[in-house]
C-alpha atoms as a PDB file:
ATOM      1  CA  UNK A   1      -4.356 -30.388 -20.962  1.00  0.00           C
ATOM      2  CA  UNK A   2      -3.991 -28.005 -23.938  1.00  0.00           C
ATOM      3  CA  UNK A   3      -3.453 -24.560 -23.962  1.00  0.00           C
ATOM      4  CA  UNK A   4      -3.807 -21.778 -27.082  1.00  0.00           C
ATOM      5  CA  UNK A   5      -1.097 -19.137 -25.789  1.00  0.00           C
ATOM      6  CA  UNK A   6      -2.194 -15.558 -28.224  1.00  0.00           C
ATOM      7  CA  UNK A   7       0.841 -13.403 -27.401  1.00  0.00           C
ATOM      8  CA  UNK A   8       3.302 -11.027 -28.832  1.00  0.00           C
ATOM      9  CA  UNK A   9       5.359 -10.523 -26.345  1.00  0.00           C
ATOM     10  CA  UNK A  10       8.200 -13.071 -26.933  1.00  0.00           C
ATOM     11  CA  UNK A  11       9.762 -13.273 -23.812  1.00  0.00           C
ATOM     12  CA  UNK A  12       6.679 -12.859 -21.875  1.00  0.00           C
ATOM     13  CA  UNK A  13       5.418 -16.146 -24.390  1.00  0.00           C
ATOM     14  CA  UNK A  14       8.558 -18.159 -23.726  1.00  0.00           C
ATOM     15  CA  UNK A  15       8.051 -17.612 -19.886  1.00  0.00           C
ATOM     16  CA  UNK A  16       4.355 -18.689 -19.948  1.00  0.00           C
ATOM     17  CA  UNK A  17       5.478 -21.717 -22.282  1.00  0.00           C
ATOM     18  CA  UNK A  18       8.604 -22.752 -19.848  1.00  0.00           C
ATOM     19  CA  UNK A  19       6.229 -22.872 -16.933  1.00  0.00           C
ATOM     20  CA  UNK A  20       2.827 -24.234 -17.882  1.00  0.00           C
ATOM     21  CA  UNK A  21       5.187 -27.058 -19.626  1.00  0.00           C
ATOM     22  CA  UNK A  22       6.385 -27.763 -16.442  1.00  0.00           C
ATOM     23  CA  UNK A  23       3.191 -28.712 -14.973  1.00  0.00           C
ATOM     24  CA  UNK A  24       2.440 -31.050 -17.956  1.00  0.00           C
ATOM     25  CA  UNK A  25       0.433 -28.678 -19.760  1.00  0.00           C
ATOM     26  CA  UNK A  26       0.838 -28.743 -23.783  1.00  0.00           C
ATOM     27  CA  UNK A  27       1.058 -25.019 -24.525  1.00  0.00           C
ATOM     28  CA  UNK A  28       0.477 -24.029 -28.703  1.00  0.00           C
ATOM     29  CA  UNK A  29       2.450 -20.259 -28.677  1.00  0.00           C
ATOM     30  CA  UNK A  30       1.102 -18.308 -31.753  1.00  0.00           C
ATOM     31  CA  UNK A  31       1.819 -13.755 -32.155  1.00  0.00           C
ATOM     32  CA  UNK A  32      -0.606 -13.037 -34.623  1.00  0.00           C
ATOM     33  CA  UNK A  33      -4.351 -13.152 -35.007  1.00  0.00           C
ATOM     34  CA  UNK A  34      -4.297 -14.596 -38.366  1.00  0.00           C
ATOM     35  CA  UNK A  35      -2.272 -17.510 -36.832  1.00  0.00           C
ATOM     36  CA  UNK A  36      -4.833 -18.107 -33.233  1.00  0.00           C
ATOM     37  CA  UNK A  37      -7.651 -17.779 -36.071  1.00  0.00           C
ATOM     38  CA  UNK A  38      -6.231 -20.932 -37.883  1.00  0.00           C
ATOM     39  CA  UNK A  39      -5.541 -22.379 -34.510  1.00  0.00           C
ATOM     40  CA  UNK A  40      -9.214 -22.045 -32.895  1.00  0.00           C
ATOM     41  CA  UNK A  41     -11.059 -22.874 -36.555  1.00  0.00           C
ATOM     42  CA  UNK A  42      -8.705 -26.176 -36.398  1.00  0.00           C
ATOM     43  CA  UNK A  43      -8.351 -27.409 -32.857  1.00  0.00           C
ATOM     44  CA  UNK A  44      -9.691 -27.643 -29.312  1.00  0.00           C
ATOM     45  CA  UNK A  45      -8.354 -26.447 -26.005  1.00  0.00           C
ATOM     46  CA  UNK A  46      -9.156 -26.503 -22.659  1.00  0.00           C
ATOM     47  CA  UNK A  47      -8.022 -22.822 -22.511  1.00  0.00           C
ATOM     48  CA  UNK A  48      -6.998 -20.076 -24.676  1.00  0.00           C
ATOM     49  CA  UNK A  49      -4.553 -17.220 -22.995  1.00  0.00           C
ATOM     50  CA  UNK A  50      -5.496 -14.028 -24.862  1.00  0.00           C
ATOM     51  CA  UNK A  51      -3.433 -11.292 -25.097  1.00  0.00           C
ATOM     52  CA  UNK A  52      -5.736  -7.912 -26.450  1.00  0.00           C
ATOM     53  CA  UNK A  53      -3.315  -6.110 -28.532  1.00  0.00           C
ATOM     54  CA  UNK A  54      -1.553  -7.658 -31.349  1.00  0.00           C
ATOM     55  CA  UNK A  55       0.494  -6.826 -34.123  1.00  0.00           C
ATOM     56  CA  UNK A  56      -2.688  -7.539 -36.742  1.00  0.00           C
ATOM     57  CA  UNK A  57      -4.793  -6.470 -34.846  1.00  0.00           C
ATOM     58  CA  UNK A  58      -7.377  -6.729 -31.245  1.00  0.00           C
ATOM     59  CA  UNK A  59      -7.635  -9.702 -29.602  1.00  0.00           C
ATOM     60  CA  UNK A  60     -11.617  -9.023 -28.772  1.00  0.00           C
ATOM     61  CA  UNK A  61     -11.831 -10.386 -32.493  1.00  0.00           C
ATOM     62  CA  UNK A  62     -10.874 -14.005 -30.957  1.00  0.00           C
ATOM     63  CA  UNK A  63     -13.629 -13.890 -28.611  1.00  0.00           C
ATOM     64  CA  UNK A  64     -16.214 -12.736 -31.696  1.00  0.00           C
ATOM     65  CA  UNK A  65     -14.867 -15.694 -33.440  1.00  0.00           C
ATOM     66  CA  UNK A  66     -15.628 -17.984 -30.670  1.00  0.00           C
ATOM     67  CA  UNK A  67     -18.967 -16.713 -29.454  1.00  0.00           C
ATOM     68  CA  UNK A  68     -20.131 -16.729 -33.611  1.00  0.00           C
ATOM     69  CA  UNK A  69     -18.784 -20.291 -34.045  1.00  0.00           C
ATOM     70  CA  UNK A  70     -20.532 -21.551 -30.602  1.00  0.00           C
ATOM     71  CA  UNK A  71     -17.047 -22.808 -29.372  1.00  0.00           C
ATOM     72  CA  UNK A  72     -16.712 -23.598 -25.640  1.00  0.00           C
ATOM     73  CA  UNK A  73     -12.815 -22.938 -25.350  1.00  0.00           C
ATOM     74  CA  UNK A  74     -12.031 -21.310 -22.331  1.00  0.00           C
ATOM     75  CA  UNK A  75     -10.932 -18.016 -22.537  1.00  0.00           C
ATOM     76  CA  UNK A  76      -8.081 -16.084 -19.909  1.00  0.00           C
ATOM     77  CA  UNK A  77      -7.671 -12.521 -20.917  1.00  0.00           C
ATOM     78  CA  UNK A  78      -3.850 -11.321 -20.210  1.00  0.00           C
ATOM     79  CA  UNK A  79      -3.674  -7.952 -20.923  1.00  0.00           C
ATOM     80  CA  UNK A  80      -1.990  -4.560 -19.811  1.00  0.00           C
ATOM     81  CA  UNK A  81      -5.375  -2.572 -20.629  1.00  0.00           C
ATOM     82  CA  UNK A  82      -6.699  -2.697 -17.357  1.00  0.00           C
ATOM     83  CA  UNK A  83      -9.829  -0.390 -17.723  1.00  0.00           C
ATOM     84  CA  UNK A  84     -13.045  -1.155 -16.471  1.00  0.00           C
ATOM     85  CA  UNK A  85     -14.623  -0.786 -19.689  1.00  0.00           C
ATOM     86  CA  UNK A  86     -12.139  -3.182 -21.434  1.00  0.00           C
ATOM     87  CA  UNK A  87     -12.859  -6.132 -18.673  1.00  0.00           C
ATOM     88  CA  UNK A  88     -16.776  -5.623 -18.873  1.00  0.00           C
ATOM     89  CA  UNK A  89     -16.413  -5.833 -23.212  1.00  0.00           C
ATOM     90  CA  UNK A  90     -14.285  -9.594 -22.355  1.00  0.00           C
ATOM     91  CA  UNK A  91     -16.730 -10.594 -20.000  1.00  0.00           C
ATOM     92  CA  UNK A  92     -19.802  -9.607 -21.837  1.00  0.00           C
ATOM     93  CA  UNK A  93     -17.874 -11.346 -25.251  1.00  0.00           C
ATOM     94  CA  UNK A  94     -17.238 -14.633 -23.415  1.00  0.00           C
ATOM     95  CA  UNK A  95     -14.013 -14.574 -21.530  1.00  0.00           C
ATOM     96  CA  UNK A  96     -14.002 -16.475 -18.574  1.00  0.00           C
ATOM     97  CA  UNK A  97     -11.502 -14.656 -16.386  1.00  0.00           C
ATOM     98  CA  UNK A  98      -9.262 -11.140 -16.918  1.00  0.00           C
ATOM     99  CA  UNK A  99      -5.389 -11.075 -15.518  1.00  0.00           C
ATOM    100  CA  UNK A 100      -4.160  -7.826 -15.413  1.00  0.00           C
ATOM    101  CA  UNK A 101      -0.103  -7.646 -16.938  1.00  0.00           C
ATOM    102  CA  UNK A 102       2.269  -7.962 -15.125  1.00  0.00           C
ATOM    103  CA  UNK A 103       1.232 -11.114 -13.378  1.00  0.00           C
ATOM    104  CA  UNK A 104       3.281 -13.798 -11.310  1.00  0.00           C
ATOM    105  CA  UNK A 105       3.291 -16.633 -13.458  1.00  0.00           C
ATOM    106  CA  UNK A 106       2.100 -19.305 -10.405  1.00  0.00           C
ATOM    107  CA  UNK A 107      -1.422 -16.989 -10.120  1.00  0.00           C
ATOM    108  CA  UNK A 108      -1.667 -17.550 -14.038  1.00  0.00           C
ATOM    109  CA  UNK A 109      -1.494 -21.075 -12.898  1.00  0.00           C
ATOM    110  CA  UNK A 110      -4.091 -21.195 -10.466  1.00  0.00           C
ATOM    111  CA  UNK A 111      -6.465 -19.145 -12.729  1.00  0.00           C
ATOM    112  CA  UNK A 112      -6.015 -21.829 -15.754  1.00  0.00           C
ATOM    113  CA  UNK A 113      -6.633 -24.760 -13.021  1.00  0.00           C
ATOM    114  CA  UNK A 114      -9.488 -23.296 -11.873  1.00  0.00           C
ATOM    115  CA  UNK A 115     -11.001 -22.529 -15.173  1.00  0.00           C
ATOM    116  CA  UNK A 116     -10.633 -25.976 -15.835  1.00  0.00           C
ATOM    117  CA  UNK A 117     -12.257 -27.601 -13.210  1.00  0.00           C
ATOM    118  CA  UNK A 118     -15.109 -24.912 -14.018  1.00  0.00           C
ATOM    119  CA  UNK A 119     -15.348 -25.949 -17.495  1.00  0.00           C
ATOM    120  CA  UNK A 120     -15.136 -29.535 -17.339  1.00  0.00           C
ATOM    121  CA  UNK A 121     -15.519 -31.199 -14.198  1.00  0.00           C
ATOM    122  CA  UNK A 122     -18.038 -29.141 -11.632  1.00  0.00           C
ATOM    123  CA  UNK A 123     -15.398 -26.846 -10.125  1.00  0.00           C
ATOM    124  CA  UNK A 124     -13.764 -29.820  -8.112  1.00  0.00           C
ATOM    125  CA  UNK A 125      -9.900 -30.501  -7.801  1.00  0.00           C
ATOM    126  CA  UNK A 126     -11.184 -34.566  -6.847  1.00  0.00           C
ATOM    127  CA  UNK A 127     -13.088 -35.728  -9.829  1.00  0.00           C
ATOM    128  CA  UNK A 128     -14.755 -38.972  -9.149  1.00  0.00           C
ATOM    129  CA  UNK A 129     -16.759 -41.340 -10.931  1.00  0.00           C
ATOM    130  CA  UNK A 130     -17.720 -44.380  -9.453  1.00  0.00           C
ATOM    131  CA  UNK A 131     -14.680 -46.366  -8.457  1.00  0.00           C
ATOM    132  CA  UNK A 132     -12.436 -43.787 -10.037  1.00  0.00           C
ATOM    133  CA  UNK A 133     -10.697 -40.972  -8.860  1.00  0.00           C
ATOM    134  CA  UNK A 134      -8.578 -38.192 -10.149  1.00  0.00           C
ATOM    135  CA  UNK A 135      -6.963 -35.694  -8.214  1.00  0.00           C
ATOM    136  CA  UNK A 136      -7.116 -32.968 -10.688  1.00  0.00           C
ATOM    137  CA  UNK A 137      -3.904 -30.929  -9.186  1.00  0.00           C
ATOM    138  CA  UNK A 138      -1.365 -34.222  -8.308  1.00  0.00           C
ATOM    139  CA  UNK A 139      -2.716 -35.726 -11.176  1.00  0.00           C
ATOM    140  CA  UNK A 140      -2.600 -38.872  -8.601  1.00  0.00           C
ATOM    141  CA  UNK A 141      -5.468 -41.846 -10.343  1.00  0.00           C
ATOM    142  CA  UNK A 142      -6.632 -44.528  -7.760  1.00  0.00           C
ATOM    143  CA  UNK A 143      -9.238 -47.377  -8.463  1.00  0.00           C
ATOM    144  CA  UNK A 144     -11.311 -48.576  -5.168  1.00  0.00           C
ATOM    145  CA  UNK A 145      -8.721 -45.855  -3.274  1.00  0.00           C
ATOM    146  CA  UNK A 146      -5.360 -48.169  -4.553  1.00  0.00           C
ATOM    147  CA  UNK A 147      -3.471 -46.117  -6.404  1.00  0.00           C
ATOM    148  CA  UNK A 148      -2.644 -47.201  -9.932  1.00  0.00           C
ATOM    149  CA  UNK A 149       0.323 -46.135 -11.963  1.00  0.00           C
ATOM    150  CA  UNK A 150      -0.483 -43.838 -14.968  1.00  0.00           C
ATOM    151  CA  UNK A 151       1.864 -42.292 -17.473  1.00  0.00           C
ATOM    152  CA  UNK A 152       1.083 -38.159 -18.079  1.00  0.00           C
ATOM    153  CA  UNK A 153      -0.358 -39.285 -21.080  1.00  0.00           C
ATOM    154  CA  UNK A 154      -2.346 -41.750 -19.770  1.00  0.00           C
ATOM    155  CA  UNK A 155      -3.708 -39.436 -17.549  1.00  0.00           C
ATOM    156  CA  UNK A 156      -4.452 -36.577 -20.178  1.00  0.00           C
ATOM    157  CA  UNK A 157      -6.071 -39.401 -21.916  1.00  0.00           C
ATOM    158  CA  UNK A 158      -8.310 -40.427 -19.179  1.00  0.00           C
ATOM    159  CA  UNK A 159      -9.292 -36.904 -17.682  1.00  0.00           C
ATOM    160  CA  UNK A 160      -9.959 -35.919 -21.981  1.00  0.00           C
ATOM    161  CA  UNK A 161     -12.161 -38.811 -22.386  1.00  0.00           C
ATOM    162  CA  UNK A 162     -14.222 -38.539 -18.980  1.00  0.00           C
ATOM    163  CA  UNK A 163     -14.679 -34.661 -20.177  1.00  0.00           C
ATOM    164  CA  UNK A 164     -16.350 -35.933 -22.998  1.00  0.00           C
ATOM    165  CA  UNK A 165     -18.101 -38.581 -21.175  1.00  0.00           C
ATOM    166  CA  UNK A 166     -20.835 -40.090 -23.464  1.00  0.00           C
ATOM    167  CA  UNK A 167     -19.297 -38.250 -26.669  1.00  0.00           C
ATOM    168  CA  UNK A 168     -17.942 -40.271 -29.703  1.00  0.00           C
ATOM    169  CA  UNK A 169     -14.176 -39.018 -29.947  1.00  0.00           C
ATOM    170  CA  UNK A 170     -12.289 -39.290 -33.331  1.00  0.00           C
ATOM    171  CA  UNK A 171      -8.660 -40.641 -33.561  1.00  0.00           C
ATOM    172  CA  UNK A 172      -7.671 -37.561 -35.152  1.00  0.00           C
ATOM    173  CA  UNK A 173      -9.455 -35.448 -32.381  1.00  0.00           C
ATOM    174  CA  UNK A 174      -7.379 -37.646 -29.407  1.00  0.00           C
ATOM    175  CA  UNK A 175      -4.154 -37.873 -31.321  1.00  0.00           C
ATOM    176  CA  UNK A 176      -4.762 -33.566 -31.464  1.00  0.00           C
ATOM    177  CA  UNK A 177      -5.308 -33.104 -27.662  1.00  0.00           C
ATOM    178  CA  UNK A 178      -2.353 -35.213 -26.372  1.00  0.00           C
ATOM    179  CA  UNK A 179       0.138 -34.157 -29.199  1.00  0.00           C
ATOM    180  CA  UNK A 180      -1.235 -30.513 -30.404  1.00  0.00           C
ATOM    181  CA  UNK A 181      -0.583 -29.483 -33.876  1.00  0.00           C
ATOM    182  CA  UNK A 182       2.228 -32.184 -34.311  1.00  0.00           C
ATOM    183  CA  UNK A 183      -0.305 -34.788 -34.644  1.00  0.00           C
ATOM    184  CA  UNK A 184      -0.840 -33.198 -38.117  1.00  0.00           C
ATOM    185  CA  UNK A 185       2.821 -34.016 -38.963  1.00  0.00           C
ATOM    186  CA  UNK A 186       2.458 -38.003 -38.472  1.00  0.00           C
ATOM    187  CA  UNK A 187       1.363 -40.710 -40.931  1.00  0.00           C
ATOM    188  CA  UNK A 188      -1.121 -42.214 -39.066  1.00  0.00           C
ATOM    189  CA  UNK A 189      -2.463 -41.578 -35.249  1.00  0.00           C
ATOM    190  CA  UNK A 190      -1.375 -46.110 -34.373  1.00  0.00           C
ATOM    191  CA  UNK A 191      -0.326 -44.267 -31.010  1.00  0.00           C
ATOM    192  CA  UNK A 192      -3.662 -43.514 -30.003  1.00  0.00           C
ATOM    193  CA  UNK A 193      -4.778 -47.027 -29.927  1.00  0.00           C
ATOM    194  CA  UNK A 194      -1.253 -47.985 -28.135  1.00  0.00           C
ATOM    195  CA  UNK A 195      -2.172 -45.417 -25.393  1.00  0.00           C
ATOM    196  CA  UNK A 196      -5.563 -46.540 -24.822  1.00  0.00           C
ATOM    197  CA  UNK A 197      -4.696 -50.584 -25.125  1.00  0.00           C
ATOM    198  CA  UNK A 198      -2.636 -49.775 -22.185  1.00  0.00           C
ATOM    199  CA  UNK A 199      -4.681 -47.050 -20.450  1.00  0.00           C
ATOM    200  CA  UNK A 200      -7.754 -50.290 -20.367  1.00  0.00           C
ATOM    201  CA  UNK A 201      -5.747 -52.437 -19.188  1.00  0.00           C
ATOM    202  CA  UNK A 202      -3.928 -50.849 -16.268  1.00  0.00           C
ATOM    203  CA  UNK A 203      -7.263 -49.586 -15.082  1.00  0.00           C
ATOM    204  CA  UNK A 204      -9.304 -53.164 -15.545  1.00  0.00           C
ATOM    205  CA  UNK A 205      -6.294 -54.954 -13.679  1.00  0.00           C
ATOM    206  CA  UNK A 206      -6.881 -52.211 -11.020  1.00  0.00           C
ATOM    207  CA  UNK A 207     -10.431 -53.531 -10.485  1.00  0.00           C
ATOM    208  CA  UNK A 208     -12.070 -51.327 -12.273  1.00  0.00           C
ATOM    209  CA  UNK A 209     -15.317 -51.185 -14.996  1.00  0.00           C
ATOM    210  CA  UNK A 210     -14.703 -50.811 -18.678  1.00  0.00           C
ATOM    211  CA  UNK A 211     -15.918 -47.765 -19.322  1.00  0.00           C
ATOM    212  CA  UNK A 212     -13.863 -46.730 -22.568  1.00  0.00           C
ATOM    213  CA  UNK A 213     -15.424 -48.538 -25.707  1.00  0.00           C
ATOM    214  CA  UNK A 214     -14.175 -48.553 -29.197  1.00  0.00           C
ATOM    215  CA  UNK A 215     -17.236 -47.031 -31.957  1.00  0.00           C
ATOM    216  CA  UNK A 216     -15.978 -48.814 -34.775  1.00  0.00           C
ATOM    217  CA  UNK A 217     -14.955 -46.586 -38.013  1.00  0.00           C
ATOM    218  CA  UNK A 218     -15.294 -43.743 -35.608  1.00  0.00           C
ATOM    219  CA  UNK A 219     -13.283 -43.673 -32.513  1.00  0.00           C
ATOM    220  CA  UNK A 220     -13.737 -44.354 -28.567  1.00  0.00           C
ATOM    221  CA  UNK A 221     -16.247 -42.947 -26.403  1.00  0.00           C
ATOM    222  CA  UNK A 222     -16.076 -43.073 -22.161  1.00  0.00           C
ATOM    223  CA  UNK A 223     -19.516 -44.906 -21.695  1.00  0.00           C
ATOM    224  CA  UNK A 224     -21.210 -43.949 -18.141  1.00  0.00           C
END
Protein backbone atom coordinates (compact mmCIF):
# COMPACT_ATOMS: atom_id res chain seq x y z
CA UNK A 1 0.00 0.00 0.00
CA UNK A 2 1.22 3.51 -0.94
CA UNK A 3 1.15 6.45 0.93
CA UNK A 4 1.73 10.43 -0.25
CA UNK A 5 3.14 11.85 3.21
CA UNK A 6 2.64 16.24 2.58
CA UNK A 7 4.62 17.44 5.61
CA UNK A 8 7.04 20.00 6.78
CA UNK A 9 7.70 19.03 9.83
CA UNK A 10 10.89 16.88 9.46
CA UNK A 11 10.96 15.03 12.43
CA UNK A 12 7.32 14.68 12.68
CA UNK A 13 7.83 13.19 8.65
CA UNK A 14 10.65 10.86 9.61
CA UNK A 15 8.46 9.47 12.53
CA UNK A 16 5.38 8.88 10.30
CA UNK A 17 7.88 7.33 7.61
CA UNK A 18 9.77 4.96 10.36
CA UNK A 19 6.42 3.61 11.42
CA UNK A 20 4.04 3.19 8.51
CA UNK A 21 7.34 1.42 6.93
CA UNK A 22 7.15 -0.87 9.53
CA UNK A 23 3.83 -2.16 8.73
CA UNK A 24 4.84 -2.63 5.03
CA UNK A 25 3.45 0.48 3.90
CA UNK A 26 5.56 2.39 1.02
CA UNK A 27 5.47 5.96 2.34
CA UNK A 28 6.59 8.94 -0.60
CA UNK A 29 7.72 12.02 2.11
CA UNK A 30 7.53 15.34 0.11
CA UNK A 31 7.60 19.42 2.31
CA UNK A 32 6.40 21.46 -0.31
CA UNK A 33 3.26 21.87 -2.35
CA UNK A 34 5.00 22.28 -5.55
CA UNK A 35 6.60 18.84 -4.86
CA UNK A 36 2.88 16.74 -3.60
CA UNK A 37 1.55 18.67 -6.86
CA UNK A 38 4.11 16.73 -9.08
CA UNK A 39 3.50 13.75 -6.92
CA UNK A 40 -0.51 13.54 -7.21
CA UNK A 41 -0.43 14.80 -11.20
CA UNK A 42 2.12 11.67 -11.59
CA UNK A 43 1.11 8.82 -9.35
CA UNK A 44 -1.57 6.96 -7.40
CA UNK A 45 -2.01 6.24 -3.73
CA UNK A 46 -4.16 4.60 -1.61
CA UNK A 47 -3.82 7.61 0.77
CA UNK A 48 -2.42 10.97 0.92
CA UNK A 49 -1.44 12.40 4.66
CA UNK A 50 -1.99 16.16 4.34
CA UNK A 51 -0.51 18.47 6.41
CA UNK A 52 -2.52 22.26 5.95
CA UNK A 53 0.23 24.65 6.35
CA UNK A 54 3.27 24.56 4.29
CA UNK A 55 6.15 26.49 3.53
CA UNK A 56 4.57 27.44 -0.23
CA UNK A 57 1.71 27.60 0.75
CA UNK A 58 -2.10 25.80 2.16
CA UNK A 59 -2.55 22.43 1.87
CA UNK A 60 -6.55 22.94 1.01
CA UNK A 61 -4.91 23.63 -2.54
CA UNK A 62 -4.13 19.66 -2.68
CA UNK A 63 -7.61 18.82 -2.11
CA UNK A 64 -8.76 21.57 -5.05
CA UNK A 65 -6.33 19.77 -7.16
CA UNK A 66 -7.83 16.48 -6.52
CA UNK A 67 -11.52 17.25 -6.51
CA UNK A 68 -10.75 19.40 -10.18
CA UNK A 69 -8.79 16.42 -11.59
CA UNK A 70 -11.62 13.77 -10.39
CA UNK A 71 -8.86 11.78 -8.48
CA UNK A 72 -10.05 9.22 -5.90
CA UNK A 73 -6.82 9.32 -3.59
CA UNK A 74 -7.70 9.16 -0.19
CA UNK A 75 -7.17 12.02 1.72
CA UNK A 76 -6.09 12.14 5.92
CA UNK A 77 -5.87 15.69 7.04
CA UNK A 78 -2.98 16.06 9.88
CA UNK A 79 -3.07 19.31 11.03
CA UNK A 80 -2.61 21.54 14.25
CA UNK A 81 -5.58 23.95 13.04
CA UNK A 82 -8.15 22.32 14.85
CA UNK A 83 -11.15 24.76 14.25
CA UNK A 84 -14.41 23.74 13.37
CA UNK A 85 -14.48 25.79 10.40
CA UNK A 86 -11.14 24.38 9.08
CA UNK A 87 -12.49 20.52 9.42
CA UNK A 88 -15.96 21.39 7.73
CA UNK A 89 -13.73 23.33 4.53
CA UNK A 90 -11.60 19.48 4.35
CA UNK A 91 -14.62 17.65 4.54
CA UNK A 92 -16.71 19.67 2.23
CA UNK A 93 -13.24 19.70 -0.29
CA UNK A 94 -12.93 15.90 -0.19
CA UNK A 95 -10.90 14.75 2.72
CA UNK A 96 -11.86 11.63 4.05
CA UNK A 97 -10.88 11.91 7.70
CA UNK A 98 -9.24 15.03 9.99
CA UNK A 99 -6.42 14.06 12.83
CA UNK A 100 -5.90 16.72 15.02
CA UNK A 101 -1.68 17.29 15.80
CA UNK A 102 -0.30 15.92 18.09
CA UNK A 103 -1.46 12.42 17.43
CA UNK A 104 -0.10 8.90 18.64
CA UNK A 105 1.30 7.52 15.68
CA UNK A 106 -0.64 3.79 16.16
CA UNK A 107 -4.27 5.94 15.88
CA UNK A 108 -2.70 7.43 12.55
CA UNK A 109 -2.46 3.80 11.81
CA UNK A 110 -5.80 2.70 12.40
CA UNK A 111 -7.26 5.80 10.60
CA UNK A 112 -5.12 4.94 7.25
CA UNK A 113 -6.37 1.10 7.62
CA UNK A 114 -9.64 2.04 7.89
CA UNK A 115 -9.68 4.47 5.08
CA UNK A 116 -8.50 1.79 3.11
CA UNK A 117 -10.81 -0.79 3.57
CA UNK A 118 -13.43 2.17 2.95
CA UNK A 119 -11.97 3.03 -0.27
CA UNK A 120 -11.27 -0.17 -1.76
CA UNK A 121 -12.69 -3.13 -0.37
CA UNK A 122 -16.37 -2.42 1.40
CA UNK A 123 -15.05 -1.41 4.83
CA UNK A 124 -13.99 -5.11 5.67
CA UNK A 125 -10.58 -6.18 7.33
CA UNK A 126 -11.47 -10.06 5.53
CA UNK A 127 -11.68 -9.42 1.87
CA UNK A 128 -12.93 -12.42 0.08
CA UNK A 129 -13.55 -13.41 -3.30
CA UNK A 130 -14.54 -16.69 -4.08
CA UNK A 131 -11.95 -19.16 -2.89
CA UNK A 132 -9.70 -16.33 -1.83
CA UNK A 133 -9.13 -14.63 1.18
CA UNK A 134 -7.14 -11.76 2.50
CA UNK A 135 -6.95 -10.70 5.88
CA UNK A 136 -6.47 -7.10 5.25
CA UNK A 137 -4.60 -6.36 8.81
CA UNK A 138 -2.19 -9.85 9.06
CA UNK A 139 -1.90 -9.61 5.57
CA UNK A 140 -2.40 -13.62 6.06
CA UNK A 141 -3.71 -15.08 2.03
CA UNK A 142 -5.42 -18.59 2.16
CA UNK A 143 -6.96 -20.48 -0.91
CA UNK A 144 -10.03 -22.98 0.06
CA UNK A 145 -8.99 -21.79 3.96
CA UNK A 146 -5.08 -23.43 3.42
CA UNK A 147 -2.94 -20.89 3.86
CA UNK A 148 -0.50 -20.15 1.07
CA UNK A 149 2.83 -18.46 1.39
CA UNK A 150 3.04 -14.92 -0.14
CA UNK A 151 5.95 -12.53 -0.22
CA UNK A 152 4.85 -8.60 0.94
CA UNK A 153 5.05 -7.96 -2.51
CA UNK A 154 3.12 -10.57 -3.61
CA UNK A 155 0.58 -9.57 -1.45
CA UNK A 156 0.59 -5.73 -2.40
CA UNK A 157 0.36 -7.17 -5.79
CA UNK A 158 -2.64 -9.23 -5.24
CA UNK A 159 -4.73 -6.85 -2.88
CA UNK A 160 -3.63 -3.81 -5.95
CA UNK A 161 -4.93 -5.92 -8.63
CA UNK A 162 -8.28 -7.21 -6.87
CA UNK A 163 -8.80 -3.22 -6.14
CA UNK A 164 -8.85 -2.78 -9.62
CA UNK A 165 -10.76 -5.83 -10.31
CA UNK A 166 -11.95 -5.77 -13.99
CA UNK A 167 -9.50 -2.71 -14.83
CA UNK A 168 -6.66 -3.06 -17.46
CA UNK A 169 -3.42 -2.17 -15.34
CA UNK A 170 -0.24 -0.89 -17.16
CA UNK A 171 3.30 -2.24 -16.32
CA UNK A 172 4.36 1.13 -15.61
CA UNK A 173 1.24 1.73 -13.32
CA UNK A 174 2.15 -1.82 -11.19
CA UNK A 175 5.88 -1.34 -11.27
CA UNK A 176 4.70 2.51 -9.60
CA UNK A 177 2.49 1.06 -6.77
CA UNK A 178 4.90 -1.65 -5.46
CA UNK A 179 8.16 0.46 -5.95
CA UNK A 180 6.87 4.32 -5.75
CA UNK A 181 8.78 6.88 -7.57
CA UNK A 182 11.90 4.53 -7.91
CA UNK A 183 10.22 2.66 -10.55
CA UNK A 184 10.99 5.80 -12.65
CA UNK A 185 14.74 5.21 -12.02
CA UNK A 186 14.85 1.56 -13.71
CA UNK A 187 15.38 0.53 -17.35
CA UNK A 188 12.62 -1.49 -17.79
CA UNK A 189 9.68 -2.73 -15.23
CA UNK A 190 11.00 -7.17 -16.23
CA UNK A 191 10.18 -7.33 -12.35
CA UNK A 192 6.66 -6.90 -12.75
CA UNK A 193 6.21 -9.88 -14.87
CA UNK A 194 8.72 -11.90 -12.38
CA UNK A 195 6.30 -10.96 -9.51
CA UNK A 196 3.23 -11.93 -11.15
CA UNK A 197 4.79 -15.35 -12.91
CA UNK A 198 5.22 -16.28 -9.38
CA UNK A 199 2.21 -14.62 -7.70
CA UNK A 200 -0.02 -17.21 -10.58
CA UNK A 201 1.60 -19.81 -9.81
CA UNK A 202 1.69 -20.04 -6.03
CA UNK A 203 -1.99 -19.26 -6.04
CA UNK A 204 -3.01 -21.95 -9.03
CA UNK A 205 -0.86 -24.68 -7.11
CA UNK A 206 -2.97 -23.58 -4.07
CA UNK A 207 -6.14 -24.69 -5.90
CA UNK A 208 -7.18 -21.76 -6.94
CA UNK A 209 -8.91 -20.02 -10.40
CA UNK A 210 -6.83 -17.92 -12.72
CA UNK A 211 -8.13 -14.86 -12.30
CA UNK A 212 -5.07 -12.53 -13.32
CA UNK A 213 -4.81 -12.40 -17.25
CA UNK A 214 -2.19 -10.78 -19.32
CA UNK A 215 -3.96 -7.84 -22.06
CA UNK A 216 -1.34 -8.09 -24.46
CA UNK A 217 0.61 -4.64 -25.37
CA UNK A 218 -1.20 -3.35 -22.36
CA UNK A 219 -0.76 -4.99 -19.08
CA UNK A 220 -2.76 -7.51 -16.64
CA UNK A 221 -6.15 -7.16 -15.48
CA UNK A 222 -7.81 -9.39 -12.27
CA UNK A 223 -10.76 -10.92 -14.36
CA UNK A 224 -13.96 -11.72 -12.00
Amino acid sequence: MKILLIEDELELSKSIQQYLNGYDFLCEPVAHLKGAFEKIAMYQYDCILLDLSLPDGDGFEILRELKNTNKEDGVIIISAKSTLDTRIEGFNLGADDFLVKPFHLSELLVRIQALIRRKQFGGNNILVHNEIEINLLSKAVTVNKSKIDLTKTEIDLLLFLIGNKNKVLSKSAIAEHLSGDMADMLDNHDFVYAHIKNLKRKLKKAGSDDYIKTVYGLGYKYQE
